[in-house]
Protein backbone atom coordinates (compact mmCIF):
# COMPACT_ATOMS: atom_id res chain seq x y z
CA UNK A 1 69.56 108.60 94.29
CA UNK A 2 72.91 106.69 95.15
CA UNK A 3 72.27 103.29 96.30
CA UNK A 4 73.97 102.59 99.62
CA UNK A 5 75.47 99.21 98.25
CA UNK A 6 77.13 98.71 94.91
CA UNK A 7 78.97 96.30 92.65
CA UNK A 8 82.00 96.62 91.35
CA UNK A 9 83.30 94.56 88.65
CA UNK A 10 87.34 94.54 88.04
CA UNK A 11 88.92 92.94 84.99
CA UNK A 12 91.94 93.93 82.55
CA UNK A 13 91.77 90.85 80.93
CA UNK A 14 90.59 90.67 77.23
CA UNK A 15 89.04 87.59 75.18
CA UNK A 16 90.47 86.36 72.09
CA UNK A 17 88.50 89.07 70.02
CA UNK A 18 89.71 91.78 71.83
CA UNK A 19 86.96 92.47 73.90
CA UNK A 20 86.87 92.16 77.62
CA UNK A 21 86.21 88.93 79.29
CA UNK A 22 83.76 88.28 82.15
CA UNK A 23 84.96 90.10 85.63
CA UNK A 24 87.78 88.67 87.14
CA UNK A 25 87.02 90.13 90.70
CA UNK A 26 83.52 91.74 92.18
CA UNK A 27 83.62 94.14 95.40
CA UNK A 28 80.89 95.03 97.15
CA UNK A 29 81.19 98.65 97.96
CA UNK A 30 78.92 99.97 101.18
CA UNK A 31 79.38 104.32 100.76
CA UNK A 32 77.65 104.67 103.92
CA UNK A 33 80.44 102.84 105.97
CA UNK A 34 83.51 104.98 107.18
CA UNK A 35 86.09 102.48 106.23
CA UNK A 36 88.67 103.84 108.73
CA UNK A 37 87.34 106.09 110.96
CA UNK A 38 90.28 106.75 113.03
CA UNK A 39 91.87 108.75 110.19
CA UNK A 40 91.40 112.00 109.15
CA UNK A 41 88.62 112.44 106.91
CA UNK A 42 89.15 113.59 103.41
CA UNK A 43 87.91 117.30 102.91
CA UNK A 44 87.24 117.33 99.11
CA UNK A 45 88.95 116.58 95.30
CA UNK A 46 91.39 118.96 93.44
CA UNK A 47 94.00 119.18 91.69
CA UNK A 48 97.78 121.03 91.32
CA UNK A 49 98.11 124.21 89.72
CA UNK A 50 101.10 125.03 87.93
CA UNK A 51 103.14 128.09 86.50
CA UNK A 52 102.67 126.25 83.22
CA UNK A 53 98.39 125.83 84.19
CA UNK A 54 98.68 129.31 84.80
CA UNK A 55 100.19 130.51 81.88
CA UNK A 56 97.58 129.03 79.80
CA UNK A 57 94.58 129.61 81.66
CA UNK A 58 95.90 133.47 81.41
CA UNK A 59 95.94 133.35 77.85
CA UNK A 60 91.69 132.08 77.55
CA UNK A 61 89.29 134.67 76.78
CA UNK A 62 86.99 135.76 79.86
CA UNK A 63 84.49 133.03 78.31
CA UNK A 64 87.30 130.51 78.30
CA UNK A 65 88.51 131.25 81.40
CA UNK A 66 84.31 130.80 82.96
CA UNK A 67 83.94 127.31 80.88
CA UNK A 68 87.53 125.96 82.17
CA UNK A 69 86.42 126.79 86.02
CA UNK A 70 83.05 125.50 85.34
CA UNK A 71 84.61 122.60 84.21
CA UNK A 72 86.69 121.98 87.18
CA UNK A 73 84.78 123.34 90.25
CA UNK A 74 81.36 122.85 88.92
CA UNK A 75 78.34 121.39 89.62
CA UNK A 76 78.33 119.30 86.70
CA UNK A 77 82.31 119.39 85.85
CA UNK A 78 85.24 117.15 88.08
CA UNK A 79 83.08 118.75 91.27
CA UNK A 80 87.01 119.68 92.62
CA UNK A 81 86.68 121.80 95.67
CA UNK A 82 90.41 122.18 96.43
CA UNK A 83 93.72 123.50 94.81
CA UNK A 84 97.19 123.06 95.62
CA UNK A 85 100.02 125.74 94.29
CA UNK A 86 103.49 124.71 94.15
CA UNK A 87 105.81 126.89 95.99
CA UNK A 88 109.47 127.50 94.85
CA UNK A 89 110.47 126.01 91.33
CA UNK A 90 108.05 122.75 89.75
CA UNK A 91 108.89 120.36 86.62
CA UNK A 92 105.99 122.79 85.31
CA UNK A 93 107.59 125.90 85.86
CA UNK A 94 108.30 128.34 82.59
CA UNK A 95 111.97 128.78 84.30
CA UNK A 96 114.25 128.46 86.96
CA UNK A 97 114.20 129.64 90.64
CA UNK A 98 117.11 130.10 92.48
């Protein structure tokens, strides 16, 4: 059950012993409230897949290969609904496109 108002407490300070000190900033966070609904809403969470990605996701047995998309697009993994491929040449690309 999310709660529809929550606390959160910010700090990157640290104490003396290397701990973290007490928050320096709380924001109350309402999930139910469209912060700006003029813009366009967001239609889920993903991530960028690469040549590189590719490569080694291709070299994962079939049980590999089930755990790593479990992992991503799962229920109880990141939850990611969306992917974005590169097109053309990447800094993660196994060569050069000309």
């Amino acid at each position: 059950h999310r709660e529809e108002r929550r606390k959160i407490h910010a700090s990157r300070q640290s104490n003396e012993d290397g701990g973290f000190a007490r928050p320096s900033a709380i924001v109350n966070v309402d999930f139910e409230k469209v912060a700006f609904p003029e813009r366009q809403p967001i239609l889920g969470f993903g991530g960028a897949f690469t040549e590189a990605a590719a490569l080694n996701f291709r070299s994962l047995n079939d049980a590999g290969r089930g755990v790593t998309m479990d992992l991503l697009f799962g229920r109880d993994g990141l939850g990611y609904s969306l992917g974005r491929t590169h097109i053309n040449s990447c800094d993660f690309s196994v060569g050069s496109y000309n």
